[in-house]
C-alpha atoms as a PDB file:
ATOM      1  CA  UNK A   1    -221.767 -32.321 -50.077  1.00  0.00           C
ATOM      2  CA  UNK A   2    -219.571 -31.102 -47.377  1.00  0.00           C
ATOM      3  CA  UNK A   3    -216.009 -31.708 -46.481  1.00  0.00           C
ATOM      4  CA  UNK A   4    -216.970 -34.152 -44.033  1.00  0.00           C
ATOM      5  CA  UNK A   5    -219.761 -36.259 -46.055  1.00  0.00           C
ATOM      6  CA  UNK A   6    -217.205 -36.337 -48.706  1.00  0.00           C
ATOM      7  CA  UNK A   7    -214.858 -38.081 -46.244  1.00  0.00           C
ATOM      8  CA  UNK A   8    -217.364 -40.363 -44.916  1.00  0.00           C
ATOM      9  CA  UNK A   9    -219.113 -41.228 -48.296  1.00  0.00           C
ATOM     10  CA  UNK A  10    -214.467 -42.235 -49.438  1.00  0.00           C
ATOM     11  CA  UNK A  11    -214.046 -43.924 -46.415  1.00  0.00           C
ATOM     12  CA  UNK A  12    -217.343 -46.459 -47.084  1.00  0.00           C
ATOM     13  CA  UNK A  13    -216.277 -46.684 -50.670  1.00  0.00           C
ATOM     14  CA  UNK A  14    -212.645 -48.123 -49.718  1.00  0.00           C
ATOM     15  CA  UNK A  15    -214.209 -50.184 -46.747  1.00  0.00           C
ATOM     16  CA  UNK A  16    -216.465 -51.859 -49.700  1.00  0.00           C
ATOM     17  CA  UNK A  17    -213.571 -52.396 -51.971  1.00  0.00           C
ATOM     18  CA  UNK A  18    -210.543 -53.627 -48.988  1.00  0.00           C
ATOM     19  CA  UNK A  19    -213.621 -56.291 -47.963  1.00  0.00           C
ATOM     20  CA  UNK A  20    -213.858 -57.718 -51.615  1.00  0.00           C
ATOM     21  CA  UNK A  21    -210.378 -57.601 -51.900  1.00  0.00           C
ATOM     22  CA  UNK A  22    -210.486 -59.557 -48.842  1.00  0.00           C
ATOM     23  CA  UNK A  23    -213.048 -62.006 -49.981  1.00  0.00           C
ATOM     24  CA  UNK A  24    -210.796 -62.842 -52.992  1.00  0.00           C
ATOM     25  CA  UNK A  25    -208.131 -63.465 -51.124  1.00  0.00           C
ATOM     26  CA  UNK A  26    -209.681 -65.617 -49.042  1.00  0.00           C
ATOM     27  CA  UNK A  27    -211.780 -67.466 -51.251  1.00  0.00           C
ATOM     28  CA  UNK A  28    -208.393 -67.945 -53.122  1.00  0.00           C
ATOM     29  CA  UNK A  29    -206.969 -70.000 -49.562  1.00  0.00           C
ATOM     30  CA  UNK A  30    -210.234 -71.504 -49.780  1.00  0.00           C
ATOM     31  CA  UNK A  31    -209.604 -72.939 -53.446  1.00  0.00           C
ATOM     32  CA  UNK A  32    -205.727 -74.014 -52.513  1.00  0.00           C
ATOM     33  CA  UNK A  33    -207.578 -75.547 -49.667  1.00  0.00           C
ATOM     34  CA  UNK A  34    -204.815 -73.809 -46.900  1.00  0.00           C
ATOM     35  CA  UNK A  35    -207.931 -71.412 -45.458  1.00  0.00           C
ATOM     36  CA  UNK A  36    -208.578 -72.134 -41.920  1.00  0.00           C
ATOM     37  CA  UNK A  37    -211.853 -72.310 -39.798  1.00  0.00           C
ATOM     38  CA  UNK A  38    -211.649 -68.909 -39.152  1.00  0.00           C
ATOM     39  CA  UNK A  39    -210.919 -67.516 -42.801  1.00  0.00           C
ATOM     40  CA  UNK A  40    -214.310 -69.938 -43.572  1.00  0.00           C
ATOM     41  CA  UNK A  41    -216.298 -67.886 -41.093  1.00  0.00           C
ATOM     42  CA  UNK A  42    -214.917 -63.924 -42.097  1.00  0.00           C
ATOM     43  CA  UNK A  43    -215.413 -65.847 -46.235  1.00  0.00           C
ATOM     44  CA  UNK A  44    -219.141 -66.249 -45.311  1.00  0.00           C
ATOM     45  CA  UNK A  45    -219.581 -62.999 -43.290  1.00  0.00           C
ATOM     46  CA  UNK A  46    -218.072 -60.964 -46.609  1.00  0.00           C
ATOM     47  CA  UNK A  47    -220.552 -62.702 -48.981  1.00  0.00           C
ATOM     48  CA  UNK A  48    -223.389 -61.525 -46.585  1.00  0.00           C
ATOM     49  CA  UNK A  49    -222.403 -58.166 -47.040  1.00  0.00           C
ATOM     50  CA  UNK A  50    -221.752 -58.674 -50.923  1.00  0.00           C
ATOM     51  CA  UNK A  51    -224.854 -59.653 -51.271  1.00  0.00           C
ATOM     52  CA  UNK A  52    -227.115 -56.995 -49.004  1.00  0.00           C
ATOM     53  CA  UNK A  53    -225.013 -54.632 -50.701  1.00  0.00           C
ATOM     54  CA  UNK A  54    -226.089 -56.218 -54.325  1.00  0.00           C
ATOM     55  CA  UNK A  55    -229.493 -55.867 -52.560  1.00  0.00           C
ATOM     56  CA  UNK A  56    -229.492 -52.473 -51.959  1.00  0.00           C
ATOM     57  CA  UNK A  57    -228.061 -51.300 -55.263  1.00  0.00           C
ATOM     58  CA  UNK A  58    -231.181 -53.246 -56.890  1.00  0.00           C
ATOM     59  CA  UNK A  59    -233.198 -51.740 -54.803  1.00  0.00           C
ATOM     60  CA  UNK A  60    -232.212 -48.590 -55.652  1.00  0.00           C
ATOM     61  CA  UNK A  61    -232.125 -48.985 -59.354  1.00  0.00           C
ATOM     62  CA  UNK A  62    -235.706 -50.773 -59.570  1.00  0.00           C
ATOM     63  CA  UNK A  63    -237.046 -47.552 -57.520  1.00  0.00           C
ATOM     64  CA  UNK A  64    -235.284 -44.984 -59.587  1.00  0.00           C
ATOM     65  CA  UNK A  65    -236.912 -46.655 -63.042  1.00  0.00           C
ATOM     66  CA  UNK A  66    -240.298 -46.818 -60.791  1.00  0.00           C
ATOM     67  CA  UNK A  67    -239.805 -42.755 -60.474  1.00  0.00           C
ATOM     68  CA  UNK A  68    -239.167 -41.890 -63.701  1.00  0.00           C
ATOM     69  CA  UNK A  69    -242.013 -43.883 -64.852  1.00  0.00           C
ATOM     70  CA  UNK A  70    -239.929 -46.624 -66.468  1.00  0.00           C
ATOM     71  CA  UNK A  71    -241.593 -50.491 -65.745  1.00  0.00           C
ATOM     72  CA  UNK A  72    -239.797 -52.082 -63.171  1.00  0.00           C
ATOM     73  CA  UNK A  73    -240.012 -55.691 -61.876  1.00  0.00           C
ATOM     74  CA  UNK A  74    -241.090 -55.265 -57.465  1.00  0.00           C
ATOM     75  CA  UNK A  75    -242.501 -57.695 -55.459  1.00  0.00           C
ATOM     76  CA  UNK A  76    -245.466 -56.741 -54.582  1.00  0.00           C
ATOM     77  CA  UNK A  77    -249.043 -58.026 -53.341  1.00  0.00           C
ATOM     78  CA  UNK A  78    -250.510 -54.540 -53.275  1.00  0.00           C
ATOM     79  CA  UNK A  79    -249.604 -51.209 -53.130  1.00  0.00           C
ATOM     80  CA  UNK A  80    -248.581 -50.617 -49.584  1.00  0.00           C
ATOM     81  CA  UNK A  81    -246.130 -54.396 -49.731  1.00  0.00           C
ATOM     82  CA  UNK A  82    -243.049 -53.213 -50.973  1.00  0.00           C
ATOM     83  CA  UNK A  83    -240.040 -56.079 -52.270  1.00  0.00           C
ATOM     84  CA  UNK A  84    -239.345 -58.963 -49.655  1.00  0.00           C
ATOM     85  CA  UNK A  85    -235.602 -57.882 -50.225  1.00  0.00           C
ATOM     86  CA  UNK A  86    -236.334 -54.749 -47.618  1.00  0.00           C
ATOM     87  CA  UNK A  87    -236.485 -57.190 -44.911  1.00  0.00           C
ATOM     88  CA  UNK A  88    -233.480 -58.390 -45.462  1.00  0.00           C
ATOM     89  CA  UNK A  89    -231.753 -54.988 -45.643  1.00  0.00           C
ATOM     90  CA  UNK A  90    -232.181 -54.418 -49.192  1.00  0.00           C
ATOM     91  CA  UNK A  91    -233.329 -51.162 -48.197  1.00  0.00           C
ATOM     92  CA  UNK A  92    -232.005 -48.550 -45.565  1.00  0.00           C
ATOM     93  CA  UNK A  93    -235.355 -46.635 -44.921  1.00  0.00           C
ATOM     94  CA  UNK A  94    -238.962 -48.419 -45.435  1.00  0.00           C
ATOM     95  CA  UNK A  95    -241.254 -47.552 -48.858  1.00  0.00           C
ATOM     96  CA  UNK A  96    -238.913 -44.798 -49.923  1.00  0.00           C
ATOM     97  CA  UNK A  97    -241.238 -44.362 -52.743  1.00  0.00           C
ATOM     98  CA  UNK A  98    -244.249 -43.611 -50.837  1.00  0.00           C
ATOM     99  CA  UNK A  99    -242.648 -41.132 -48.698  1.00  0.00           C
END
């Protein structure tokens, strides 16, 4: 990894951990009931990402057990449909395993 990927690759690892940061602190307002409208709306846009980004790390797991060999849970109704998740962005590239 370069100087610049290793920059990049930082940089979306402290963007992921300021936005949960975030999230707590607004889903603390939220509890104390003094969030406004707008601290509602950036709460629900947060969890979004939370979750595709739960998504993706499932993803990732599930496929790395499928290449070793290990038995992995997918959601599949043959071969070529891969896990519903990947249409919800579960998945940054299509069938990664078939490539």
């Amino acid at each position: 990894m370069n100087m610049q990927e290793e920059i990049e690759s930082r940089l979306q690892s402290l963007v992921g951990k300021v936005a949960m940061e975030k999230l707590d602190s607004i889903l603390s307002k939220i509890k104390d009931d003094t969030a406004t409208s707008i601290d509602r709306e950036h709460a629900a846009i947060l969890r979004e990402i939370q979750a595709l980004a739960k998504n993706r790390l499932s993803v990732e797991v599930n496929e790395s057990g499928f290449r070793r060999g290990d038995e992995v849970w997918v959601e599949r109704t043959s071969e070529s449909h891969f896990p519903h998740i990947r249409l919800h962005g579960g998945a940054l590239e299509d069938d990664p395993i078939l490539d």
